[in-house]
Every structure is written in structure tokens, then in C-alpha cells.
Protein backbone atom coordinates (compact mmCIF):
# COMPACT_ATOMS: atom_id res chain seq x y z
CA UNK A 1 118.48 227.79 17.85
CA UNK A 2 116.00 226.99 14.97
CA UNK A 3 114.82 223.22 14.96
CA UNK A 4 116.29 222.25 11.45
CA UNK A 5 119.91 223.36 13.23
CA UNK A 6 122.68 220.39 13.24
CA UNK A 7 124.16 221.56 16.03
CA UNK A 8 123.15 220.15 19.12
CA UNK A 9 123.61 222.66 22.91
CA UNK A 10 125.63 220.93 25.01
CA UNK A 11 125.48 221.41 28.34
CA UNK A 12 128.47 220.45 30.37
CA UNK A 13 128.33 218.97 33.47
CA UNK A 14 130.68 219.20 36.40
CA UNK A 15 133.68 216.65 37.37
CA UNK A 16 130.79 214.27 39.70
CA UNK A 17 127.69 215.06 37.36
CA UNK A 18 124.78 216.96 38.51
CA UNK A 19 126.16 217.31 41.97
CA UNK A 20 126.02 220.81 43.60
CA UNK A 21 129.13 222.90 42.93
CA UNK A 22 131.50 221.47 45.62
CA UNK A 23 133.36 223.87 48.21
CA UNK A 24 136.77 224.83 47.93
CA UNK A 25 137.91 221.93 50.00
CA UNK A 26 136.08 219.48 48.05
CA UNK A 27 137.76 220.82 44.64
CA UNK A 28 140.50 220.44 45.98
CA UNK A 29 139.84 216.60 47.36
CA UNK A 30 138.28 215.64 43.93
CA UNK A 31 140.87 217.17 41.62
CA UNK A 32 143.79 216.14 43.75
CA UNK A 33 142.12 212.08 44.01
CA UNK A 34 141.42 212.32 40.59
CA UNK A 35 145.01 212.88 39.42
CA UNK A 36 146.10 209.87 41.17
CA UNK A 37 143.58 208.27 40.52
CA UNK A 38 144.40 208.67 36.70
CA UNK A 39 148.12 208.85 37.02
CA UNK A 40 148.82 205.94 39.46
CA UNK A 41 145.95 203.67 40.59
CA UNK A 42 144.34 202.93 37.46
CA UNK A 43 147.25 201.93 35.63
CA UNK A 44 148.74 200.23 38.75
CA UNK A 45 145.45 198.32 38.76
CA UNK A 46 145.82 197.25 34.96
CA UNK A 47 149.37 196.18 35.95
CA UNK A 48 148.35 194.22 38.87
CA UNK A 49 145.42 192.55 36.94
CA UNK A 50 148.43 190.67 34.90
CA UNK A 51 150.41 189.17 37.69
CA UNK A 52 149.93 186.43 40.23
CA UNK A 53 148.29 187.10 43.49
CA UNK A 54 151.63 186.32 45.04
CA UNK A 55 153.33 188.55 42.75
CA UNK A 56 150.49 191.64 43.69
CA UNK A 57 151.59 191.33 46.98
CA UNK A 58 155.72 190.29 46.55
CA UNK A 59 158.45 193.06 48.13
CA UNK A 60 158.45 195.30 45.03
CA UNK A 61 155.45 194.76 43.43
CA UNK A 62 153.63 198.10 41.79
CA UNK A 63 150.82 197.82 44.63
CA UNK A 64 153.48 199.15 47.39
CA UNK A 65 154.33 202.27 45.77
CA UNK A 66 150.80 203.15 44.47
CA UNK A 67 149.46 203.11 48.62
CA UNK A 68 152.59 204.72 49.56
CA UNK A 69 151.76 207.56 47.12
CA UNK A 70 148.25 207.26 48.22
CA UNK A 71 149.31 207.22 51.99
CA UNK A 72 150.88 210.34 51.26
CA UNK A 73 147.65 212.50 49.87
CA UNK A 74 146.94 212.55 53.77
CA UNK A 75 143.50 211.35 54.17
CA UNK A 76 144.38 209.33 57.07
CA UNK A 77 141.92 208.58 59.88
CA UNK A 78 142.44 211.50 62.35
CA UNK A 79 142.59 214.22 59.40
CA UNK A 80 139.07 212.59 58.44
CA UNK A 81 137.64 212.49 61.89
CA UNK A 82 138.59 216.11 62.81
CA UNK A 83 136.08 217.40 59.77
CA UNK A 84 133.00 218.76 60.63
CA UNK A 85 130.43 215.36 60.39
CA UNK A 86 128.67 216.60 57.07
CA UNK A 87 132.16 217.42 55.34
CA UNK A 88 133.72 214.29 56.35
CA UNK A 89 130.73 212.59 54.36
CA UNK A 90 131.22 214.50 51.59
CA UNK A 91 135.11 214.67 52.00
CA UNK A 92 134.82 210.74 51.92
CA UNK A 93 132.38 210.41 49.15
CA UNK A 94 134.56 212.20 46.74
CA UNK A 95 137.65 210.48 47.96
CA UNK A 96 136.09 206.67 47.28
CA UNK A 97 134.38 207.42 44.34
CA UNK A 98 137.53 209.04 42.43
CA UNK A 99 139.90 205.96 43.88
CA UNK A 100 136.94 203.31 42.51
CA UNK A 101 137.14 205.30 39.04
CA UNK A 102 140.74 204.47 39.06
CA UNK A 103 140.61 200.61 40.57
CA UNK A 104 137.88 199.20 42.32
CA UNK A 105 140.12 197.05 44.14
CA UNK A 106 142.99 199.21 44.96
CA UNK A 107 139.81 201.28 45.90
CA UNK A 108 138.63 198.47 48.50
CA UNK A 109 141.99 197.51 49.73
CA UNK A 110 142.77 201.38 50.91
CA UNK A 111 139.10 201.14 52.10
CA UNK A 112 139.61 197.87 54.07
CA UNK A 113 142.69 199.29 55.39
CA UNK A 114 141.53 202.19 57.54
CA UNK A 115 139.10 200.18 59.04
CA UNK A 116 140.92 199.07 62.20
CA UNK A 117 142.51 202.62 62.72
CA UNK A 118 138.62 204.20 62.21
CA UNK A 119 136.50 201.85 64.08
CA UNK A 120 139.68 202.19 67.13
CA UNK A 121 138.83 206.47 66.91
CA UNK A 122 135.25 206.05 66.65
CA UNK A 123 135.29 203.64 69.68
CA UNK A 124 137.76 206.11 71.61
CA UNK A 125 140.14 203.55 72.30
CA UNK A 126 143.57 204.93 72.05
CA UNK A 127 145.56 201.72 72.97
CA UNK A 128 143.70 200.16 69.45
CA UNK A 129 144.07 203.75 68.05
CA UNK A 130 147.82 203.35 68.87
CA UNK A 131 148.10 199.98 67.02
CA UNK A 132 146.38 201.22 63.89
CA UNK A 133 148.65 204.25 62.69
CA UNK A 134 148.23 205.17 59.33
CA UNK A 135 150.93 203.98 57.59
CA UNK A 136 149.57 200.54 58.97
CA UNK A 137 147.71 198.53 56.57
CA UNK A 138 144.57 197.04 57.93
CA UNK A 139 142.23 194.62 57.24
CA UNK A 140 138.75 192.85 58.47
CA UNK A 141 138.05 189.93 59.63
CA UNK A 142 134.89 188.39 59.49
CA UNK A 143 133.85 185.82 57.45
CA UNK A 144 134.69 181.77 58.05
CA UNK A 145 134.62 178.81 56.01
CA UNK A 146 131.29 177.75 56.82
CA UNK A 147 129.75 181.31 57.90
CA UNK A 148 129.85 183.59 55.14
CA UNK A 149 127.04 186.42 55.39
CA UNK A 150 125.39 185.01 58.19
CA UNK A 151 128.37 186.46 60.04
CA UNK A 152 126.77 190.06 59.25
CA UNK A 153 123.23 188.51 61.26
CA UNK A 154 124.52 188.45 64.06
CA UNK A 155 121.05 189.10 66.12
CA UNK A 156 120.05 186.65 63.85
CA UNK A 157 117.19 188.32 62.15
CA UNK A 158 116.92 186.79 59.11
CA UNK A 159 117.70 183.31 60.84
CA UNK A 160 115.40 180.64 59.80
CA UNK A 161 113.54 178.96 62.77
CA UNK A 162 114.96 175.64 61.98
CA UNK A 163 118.35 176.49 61.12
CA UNK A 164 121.17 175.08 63.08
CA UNK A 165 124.36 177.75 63.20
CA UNK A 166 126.85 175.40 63.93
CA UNK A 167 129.89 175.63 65.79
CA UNK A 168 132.10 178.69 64.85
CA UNK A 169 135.21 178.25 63.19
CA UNK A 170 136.99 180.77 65.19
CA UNK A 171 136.37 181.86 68.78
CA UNK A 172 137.95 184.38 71.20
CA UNK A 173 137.87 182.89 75.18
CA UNK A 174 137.97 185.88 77.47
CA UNK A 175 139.82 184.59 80.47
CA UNK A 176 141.42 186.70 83.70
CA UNK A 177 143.38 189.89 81.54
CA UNK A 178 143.62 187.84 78.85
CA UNK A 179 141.85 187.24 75.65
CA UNK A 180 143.04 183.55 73.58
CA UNK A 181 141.91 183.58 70.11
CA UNK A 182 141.69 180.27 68.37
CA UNK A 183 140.39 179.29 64.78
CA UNK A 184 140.62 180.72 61.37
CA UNK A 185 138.93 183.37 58.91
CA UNK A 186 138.10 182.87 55.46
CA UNK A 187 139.74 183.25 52.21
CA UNK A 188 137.87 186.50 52.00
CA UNK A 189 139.72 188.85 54.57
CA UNK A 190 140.55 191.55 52.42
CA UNK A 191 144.43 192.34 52.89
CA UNK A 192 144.47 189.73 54.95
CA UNK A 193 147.82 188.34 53.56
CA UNK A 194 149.47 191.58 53.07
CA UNK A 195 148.13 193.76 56.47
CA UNK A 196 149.87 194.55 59.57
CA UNK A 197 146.65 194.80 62.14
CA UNK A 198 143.25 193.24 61.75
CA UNK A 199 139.54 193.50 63.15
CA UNK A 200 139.04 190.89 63.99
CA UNK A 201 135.05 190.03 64.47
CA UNK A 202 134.51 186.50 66.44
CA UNK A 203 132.24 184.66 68.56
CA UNK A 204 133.41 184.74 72.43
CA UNK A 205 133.80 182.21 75.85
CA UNK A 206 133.40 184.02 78.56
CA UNK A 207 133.05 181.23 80.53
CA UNK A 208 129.56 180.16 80.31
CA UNK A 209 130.29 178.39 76.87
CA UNK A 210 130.57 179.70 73.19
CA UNK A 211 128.17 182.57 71.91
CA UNK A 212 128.00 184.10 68.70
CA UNK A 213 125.88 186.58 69.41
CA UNK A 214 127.54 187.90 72.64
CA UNK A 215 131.09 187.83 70.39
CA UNK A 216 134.41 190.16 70.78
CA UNK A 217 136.09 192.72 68.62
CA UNK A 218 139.69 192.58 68.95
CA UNK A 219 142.30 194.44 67.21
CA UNK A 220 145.31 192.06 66.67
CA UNK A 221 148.83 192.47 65.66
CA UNK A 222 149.00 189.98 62.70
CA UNK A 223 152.83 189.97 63.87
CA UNK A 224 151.45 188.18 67.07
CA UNK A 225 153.09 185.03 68.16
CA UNK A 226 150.62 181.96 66.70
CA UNK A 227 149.33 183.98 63.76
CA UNK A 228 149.62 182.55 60.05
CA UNK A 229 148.32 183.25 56.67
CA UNK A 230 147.15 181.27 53.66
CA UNK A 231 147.48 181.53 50.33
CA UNK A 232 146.13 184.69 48.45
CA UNK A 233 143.44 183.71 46.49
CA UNK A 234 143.26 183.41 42.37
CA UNK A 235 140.46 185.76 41.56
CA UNK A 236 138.54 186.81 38.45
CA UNK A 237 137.98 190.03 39.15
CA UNK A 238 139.40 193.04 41.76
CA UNK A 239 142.86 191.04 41.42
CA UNK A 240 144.67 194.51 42.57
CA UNK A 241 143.01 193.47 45.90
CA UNK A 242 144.66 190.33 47.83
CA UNK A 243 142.09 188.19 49.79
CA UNK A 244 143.48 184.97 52.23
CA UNK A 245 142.74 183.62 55.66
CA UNK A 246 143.69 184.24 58.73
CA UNK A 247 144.90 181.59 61.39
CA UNK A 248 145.22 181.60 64.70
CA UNK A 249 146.62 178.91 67.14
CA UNK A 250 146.78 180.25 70.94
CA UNK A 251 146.99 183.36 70.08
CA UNK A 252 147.16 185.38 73.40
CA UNK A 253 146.53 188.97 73.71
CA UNK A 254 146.04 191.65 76.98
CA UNK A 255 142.56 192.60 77.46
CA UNK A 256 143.54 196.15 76.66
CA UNK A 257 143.41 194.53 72.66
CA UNK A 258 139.56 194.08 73.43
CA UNK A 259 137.51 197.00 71.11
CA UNK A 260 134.40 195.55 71.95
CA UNK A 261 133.10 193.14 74.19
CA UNK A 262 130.19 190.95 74.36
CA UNK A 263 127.38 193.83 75.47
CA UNK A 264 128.84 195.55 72.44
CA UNK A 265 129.02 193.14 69.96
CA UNK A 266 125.60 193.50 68.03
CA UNK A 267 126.24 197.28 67.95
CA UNK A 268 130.01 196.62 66.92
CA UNK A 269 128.40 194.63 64.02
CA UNK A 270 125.92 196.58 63.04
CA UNK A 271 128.77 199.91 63.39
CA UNK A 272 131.36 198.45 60.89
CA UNK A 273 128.77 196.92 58.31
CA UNK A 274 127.05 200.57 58.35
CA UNK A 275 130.03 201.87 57.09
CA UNK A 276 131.43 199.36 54.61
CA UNK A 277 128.65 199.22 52.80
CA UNK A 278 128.61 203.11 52.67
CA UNK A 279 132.45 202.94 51.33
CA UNK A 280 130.97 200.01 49.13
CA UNK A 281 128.62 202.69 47.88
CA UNK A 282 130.66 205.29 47.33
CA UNK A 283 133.41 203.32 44.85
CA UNK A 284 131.16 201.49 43.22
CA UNK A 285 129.23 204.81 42.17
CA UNK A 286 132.99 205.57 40.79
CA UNK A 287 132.83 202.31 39.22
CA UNK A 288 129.93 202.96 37.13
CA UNK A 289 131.16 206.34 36.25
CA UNK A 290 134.21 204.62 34.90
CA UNK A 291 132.54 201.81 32.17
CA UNK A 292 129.81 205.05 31.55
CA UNK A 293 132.87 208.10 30.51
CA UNK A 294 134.72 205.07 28.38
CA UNK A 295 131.45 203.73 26.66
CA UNK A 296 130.45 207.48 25.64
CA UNK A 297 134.10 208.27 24.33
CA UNK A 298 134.38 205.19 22.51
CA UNK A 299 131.22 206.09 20.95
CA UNK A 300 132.07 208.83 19.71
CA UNK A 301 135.25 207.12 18.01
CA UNK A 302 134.02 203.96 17.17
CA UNK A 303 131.99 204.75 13.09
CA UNK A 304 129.68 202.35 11.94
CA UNK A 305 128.14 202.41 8.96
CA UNK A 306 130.10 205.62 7.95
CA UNK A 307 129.06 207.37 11.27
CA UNK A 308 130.48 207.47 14.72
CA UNK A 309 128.10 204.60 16.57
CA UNK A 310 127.04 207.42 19.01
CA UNK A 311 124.44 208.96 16.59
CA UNK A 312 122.34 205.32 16.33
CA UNK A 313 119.71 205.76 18.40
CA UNK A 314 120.19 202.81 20.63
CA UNK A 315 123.37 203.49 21.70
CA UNK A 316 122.26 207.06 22.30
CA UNK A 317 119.82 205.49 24.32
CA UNK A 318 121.57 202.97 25.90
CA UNK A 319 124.18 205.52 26.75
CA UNK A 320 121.68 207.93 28.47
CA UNK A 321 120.05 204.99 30.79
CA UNK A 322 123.48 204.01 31.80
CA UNK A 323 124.42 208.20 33.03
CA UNK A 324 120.58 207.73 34.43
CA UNK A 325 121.91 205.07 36.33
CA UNK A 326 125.39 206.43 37.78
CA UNK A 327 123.44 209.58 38.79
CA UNK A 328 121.04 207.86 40.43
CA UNK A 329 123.39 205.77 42.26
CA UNK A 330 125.72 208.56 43.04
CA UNK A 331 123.02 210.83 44.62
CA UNK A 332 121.78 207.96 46.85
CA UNK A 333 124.95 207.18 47.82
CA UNK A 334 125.59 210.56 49.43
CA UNK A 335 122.46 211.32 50.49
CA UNK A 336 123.40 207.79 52.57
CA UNK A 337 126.77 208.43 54.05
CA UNK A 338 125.34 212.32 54.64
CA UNK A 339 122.64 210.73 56.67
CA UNK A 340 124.67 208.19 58.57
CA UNK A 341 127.74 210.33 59.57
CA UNK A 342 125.17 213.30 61.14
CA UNK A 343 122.61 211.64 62.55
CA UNK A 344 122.53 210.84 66.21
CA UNK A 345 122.56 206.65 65.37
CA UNK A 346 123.49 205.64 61.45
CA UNK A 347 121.24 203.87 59.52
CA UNK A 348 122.26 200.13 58.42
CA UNK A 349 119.78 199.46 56.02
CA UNK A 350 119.97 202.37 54.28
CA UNK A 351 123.47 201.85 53.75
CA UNK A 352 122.28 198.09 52.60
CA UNK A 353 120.44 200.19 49.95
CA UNK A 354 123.09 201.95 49.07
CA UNK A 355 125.57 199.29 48.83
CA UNK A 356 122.80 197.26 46.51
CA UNK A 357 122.25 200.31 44.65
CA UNK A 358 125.41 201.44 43.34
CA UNK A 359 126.95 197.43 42.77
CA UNK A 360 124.09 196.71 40.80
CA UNK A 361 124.50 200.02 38.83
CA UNK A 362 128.35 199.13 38.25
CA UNK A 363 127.63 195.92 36.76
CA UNK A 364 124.90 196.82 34.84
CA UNK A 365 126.22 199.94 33.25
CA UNK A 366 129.87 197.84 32.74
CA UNK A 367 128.08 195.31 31.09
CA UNK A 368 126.11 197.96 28.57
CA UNK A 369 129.75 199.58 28.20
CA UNK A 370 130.84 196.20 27.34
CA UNK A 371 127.87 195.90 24.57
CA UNK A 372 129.02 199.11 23.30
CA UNK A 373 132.52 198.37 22.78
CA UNK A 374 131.38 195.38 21.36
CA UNK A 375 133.99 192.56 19.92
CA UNK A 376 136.76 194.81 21.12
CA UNK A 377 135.35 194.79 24.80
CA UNK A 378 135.96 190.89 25.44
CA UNK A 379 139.68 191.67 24.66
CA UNK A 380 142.24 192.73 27.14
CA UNK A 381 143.20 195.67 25.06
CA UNK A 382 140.53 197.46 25.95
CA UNK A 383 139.87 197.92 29.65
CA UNK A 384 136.53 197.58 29.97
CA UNK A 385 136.44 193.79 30.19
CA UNK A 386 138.16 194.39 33.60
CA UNK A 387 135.80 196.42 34.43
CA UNK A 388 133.59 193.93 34.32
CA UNK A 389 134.97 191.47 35.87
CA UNK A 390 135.78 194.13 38.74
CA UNK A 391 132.01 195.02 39.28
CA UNK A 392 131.06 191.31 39.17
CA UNK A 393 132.41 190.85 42.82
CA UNK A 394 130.78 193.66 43.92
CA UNK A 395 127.79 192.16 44.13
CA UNK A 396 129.26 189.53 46.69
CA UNK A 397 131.58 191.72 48.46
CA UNK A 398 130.13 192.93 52.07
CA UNK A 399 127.76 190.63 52.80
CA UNK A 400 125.74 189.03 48.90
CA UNK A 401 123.12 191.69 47.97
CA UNK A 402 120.52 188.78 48.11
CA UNK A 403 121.15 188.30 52.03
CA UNK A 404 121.45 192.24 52.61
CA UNK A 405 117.84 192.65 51.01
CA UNK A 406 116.29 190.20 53.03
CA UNK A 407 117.89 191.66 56.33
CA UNK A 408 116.91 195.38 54.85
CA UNK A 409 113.55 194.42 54.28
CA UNK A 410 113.21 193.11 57.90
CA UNK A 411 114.39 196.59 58.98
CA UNK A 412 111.47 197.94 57.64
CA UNK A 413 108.97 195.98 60.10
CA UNK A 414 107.13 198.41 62.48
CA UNK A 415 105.78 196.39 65.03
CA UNK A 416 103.26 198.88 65.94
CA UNK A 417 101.46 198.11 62.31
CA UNK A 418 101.60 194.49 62.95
């Protein structure tokens, strides 16, 4: 092609960018996601965005049949967990970045909602395993009113020397074959008003007085005699996904209910938070990819001084940083969940990176495809402003980025060199 030619070589790029050509199975995954994700979740999402929280959740609401739909794709926990451990990573990196394409939230809720069922298999506990089927929406519980993402330090690394933790606002006393949950969770228990079963993460009595660092995992029946919900909180963004506490009054449950005890806590901690953030990583990637594919069409519709706003050079550049960007993201984010799911212990703060990496991306590259769209993209007829709003909470979601640095960066001490 001779320099002075108009026409520009194009070359395409695959469904997930430069990623290697996938296997047969992961076609299949990433076409199959990707058709719901197009043809129910993101318009479900839009829908959802519109109503109350109360609404999102009522007996009829669009949410029920999108997860029913999505329940029945099949990638439930055991499915998952019978895959090789590098296909599983790649299985579930396809799967979370096409659902947070279609709907962050709906992406997070469906996330949040295996987690009782997968942290049950990957403890081998089949009495929890039995009270987390997969038609069972779950949810996590970890955060309180007055211990947000502290609750992820739970060896208390990052703990300043002169800090005072408080008293807990709920606590777990292990007594005979019994274990008596009392307190509450915060407004921030994804599903929590909507789930069937909860994780429950909470500091412990085992008799020698309360300890947060020697806490309990507990899977819990949210049908459970002395269990009550709040109200689901009015959000700006990720609406699709309802948040509320969780109270519990003398809540008594068998000892078979126990997923971890107090040896395991730290490890229980560090187990679950490994793998959020990696599903954090992994939709958020999608995320990006969304506000990036609508910025470049628009671009290409959108003329401007008698030409499509594409061919000014700094939205051609701005475009390319923002594909930079999601590339970037998406490649670290697999590389991540790769490393974690085959390696004999997974790495938390390189899912911290992860996490950091691809929320940061999503807002950044949202608010660029905001830029781009201009006017238009403040206005609800355009979907990008949701977008926006959607990636915002990312960067709170999980534990803040700001605390996961500092805890990363601690990770990276080698005593030896000190």
C-alpha cells in the first residue's frame, strides 16, 4: 500500500482483544456469555437502573428472570471446580468479563452469589456445600458500621501502633455444639436483602473473651430464626446490585454451620479476599471494554466539523490510550487469576493489583468515553453516563483501593533485606 493511499489496513482483533485464540471450550463460554450478556443483562441492568432499590428486588422485578436465565447457562460451582485449575481461570475470566460488559452490577451480584457455595467446595465442607446449592443466592458478609476495610486486615498489618479497634459490631460466641451469633453487618453486604445463605465473616468468643483476629466463618441460613434485614440502600451507581445489612439477635446455629474456625480465620480472610478481588478484576476489565467499544462507535457516528469526530487526532488518540488501557488491564487480570488458581498458595496482593488495576482502568476509560460522547454523555439516553456511575463504586467495592495499596505494598517487605 503506497503512503499517499486513503485507505487505512485494518487489522481486526478477536472478541477479548489481543488475547491468544481461545480453545473450543472457551468460544463457546465467551460467545454463549456474550449473548446474554447483550440480550438480557445489559438491558435488564438499564431497566433496573430506573427503579427503586425496593422495586430491583420486589417478587417480579426484571432482576429475577435475568439470574434465572443466567442460572441456567450452568456455570454453577461444581461444573467450575471440576475444570482442570488453568481452564477454570480462564473459563472464569471470560465468564466475568462478558457479564461486567453487560452490567457491572448484575455482574457483582452473580459474583457475590457463588461465594458461599465456592468457598463451602474449596473448604471441603459438604454440610456448607449442602446449604449453598446453586440455585441459592448468596451473599458476603463482612463489613460493619464502624469497620469498613479494616475488616479485610485482619492480622492487622497495616494497623497503626496507636490505633484502638474497638469493640466489634457483630460477634459469633462458640459455646458447647453451638455457635450464637449476635450483632449486625453493614449496609454494604452485597445481596444481602435479597440472598438465601450468607458468609458470614465475624470476630469470635470462645470463651476467653472477644477476638477479632481469632474470628469464625459461618455459613448461615438467612431464613434462620433471629435474622432480619434493613433497608436496601439508594445508590448512585451499580443500582442492578442490592446492598443492606444484616441483623442478628440470638441467632443459634449447630457447630456443623462453622466453615472456619479461629486457627483458620486469617487464612479464611486472606482465601475469600484473594478471590473477590480476582472476580473484581475480571468484570471490571469487561467494564472498561464496555465505555471503550461505545466511545469508538460513537466516534465513528458522531461528525464534527463535516467529519466523523474519529479522524481528529485527539480523539484518535484518546481512543487508542483508552484500548491501551483495557488491554493492559485485561492481560493482568488473567495473568492474576491464572497464577492464583494453579499455584500451590494464591497470591493476595497480586490480586490487590489486579483489582486496583482494572477499577481504575474502568473509570478512567468511562470517563474519556464520557468526554467523547460529550453533551450527549451526561444524558440518560445514552448509556454511558451509567457507566460511569457504575465504575465509580468500583473503586470502593472490596476493600477502597487506597487501603488495598497500603496492605499490597506491605506484602512486598522481605525481611531478609531489612
Amino acid at each position: 500500500m503506497s503512503a499517499t493511499s486513503s485507505h487505512i489496513a485494518v487489522h481486526k482483533l478477536g472478541p477479548l482483544g489481543a488475547e491468544p485464540e481461545l480453545s473450543e471450550m472457551g468460544q463457546m463460554v465467551q460467545q454463549t456469555v456474550h449473548r446474554y450478556a447483550k440480550e438480557v443483562l445489559r438491558p435488564t441492568g438499564v431497566k433496573l437502573d430506573r427503579m427503586t432499590p425496593e422495586q430491583v428486588i420486589a417478587q417480579g422485578s426484571p432482576y429475577w428472570d435475568a439470574r434465572a436465565k443466567f442460572v441456567e447457562l450452568g456455570f454453577g460451582v461444581d461444573g467450575l471446580l471440576e475444570l482442570e485449575p488453568a481452564e477454570r481461570a480462564k473459563t472464569m475470566c471470560i465468564l466475568f468479563e462478558e457479564l461486567g460488559w453487560g452490567d457491572s452490577g448484575l455482574a457483582i451480584t452473580y459474583g457475590a452469589g457463588l461465594l458461599p457455595a465456592l468457598m463451602s467446595a474449596m473448604f471441603n465442607n459438604p454440610f456448607c456445600r449442602a446449604l449453598t446449592p446453586d440455585e441459592k443466592l448468596g451473599c458476603w458478609a463482612i463489613t460493619e458500621p464502624d469497620h469498613g476495610s479494616d475488616m479485610l486486615d485482619a492480622n492487622g498489618m497495616i494497623f497503626h501502633s496507636q490505633g484502638t479497634y474497638g469493640r466489634p459490631n457483630c460477634v459469633a460466641t462458640l459455646r458447647g455444639d453451638e455457635v450464637i451469633i449476635n450483632g449486625q453487618k453493614s449496609a454494604w453486604v452485597s445481596n444481602g436483602i435479597s440472598a438465601d445463605v450468607c458468609i458470614l465473616y465475624c470476630a469470635a468468643d470462645s470463651g476467653f473473651g472477644v477476638d477479632t483476629k481469632r474470628g469464625v466463618v459461618v455459613i448461615v441460613p438467612l431464613d434462620a430464626k433471629g435474622v432480619s434485614r434493613g433497608k436496601p440502600l439508594d445508590k448512585i451507581g451499580q443500582r442492578a446490585l442490592n446492598q443492606g445489612e444484616l441483623f442478628f439477635e440470638n441467632v443459634t446455629l449447630s457447630k456443623d454451620h462453622l466453615l472456619a474456625g479461629p486457627d483458620q480465620y486469617l487464612d479464611a480472610v486472606y482465601a475469600i479476599h484473594s478471590l473477590a478481588n480476582a472476580v473484581m478484576a475480571t468484570v471490571f476489565t469487561g467494564t472498561a471494554r464496555a465505555a471503550f467499544e461505545l466511545a469508538l462507535a460513537y466516534a465513528h457516528e458522531r461528525k464534527q466539523g463535516g467529519l466523523p469526530i474519529i479522524r481528529h487526532q485527539s480523539v484518535a488518540s484518546r481512543l487508542f490510550h483508552m484500548f491501551r488501557k483495557v488491554e493492559a488491564s485485561r492481560a493482568l487480570a488473567h495473568r492474576v487469576v491464572h497464577y492464583n488458581f494453579t499455584a500451590p498458595q494464591p497470591s493476595l496482593h497480586a490480586a490487590m493489583t489486579a483489582k486496583i488495576t482494572a477499577t481504575q482502568t474502568a473509570f478512567e476509560v468511562a470517563n474519556d468515553a464520557l468526554q467523547i460522547f460529550c453533551g450527549n454523555g451526561l444524558t440518560r439516553e445514552y448509556p454511558i453516563e451509567k457507566i460511569w456511575r457504575d465504575a465509580r463504586a468500583s473503586l470502593i467495592e472490596d476493600g477502597c483501593n487506597e487501603i488495598l495499596a497500603i496492605k499490597g505494598g506491605y506484602y512486598l517487605i522481605d525481611p531478609e533485606l531489612l
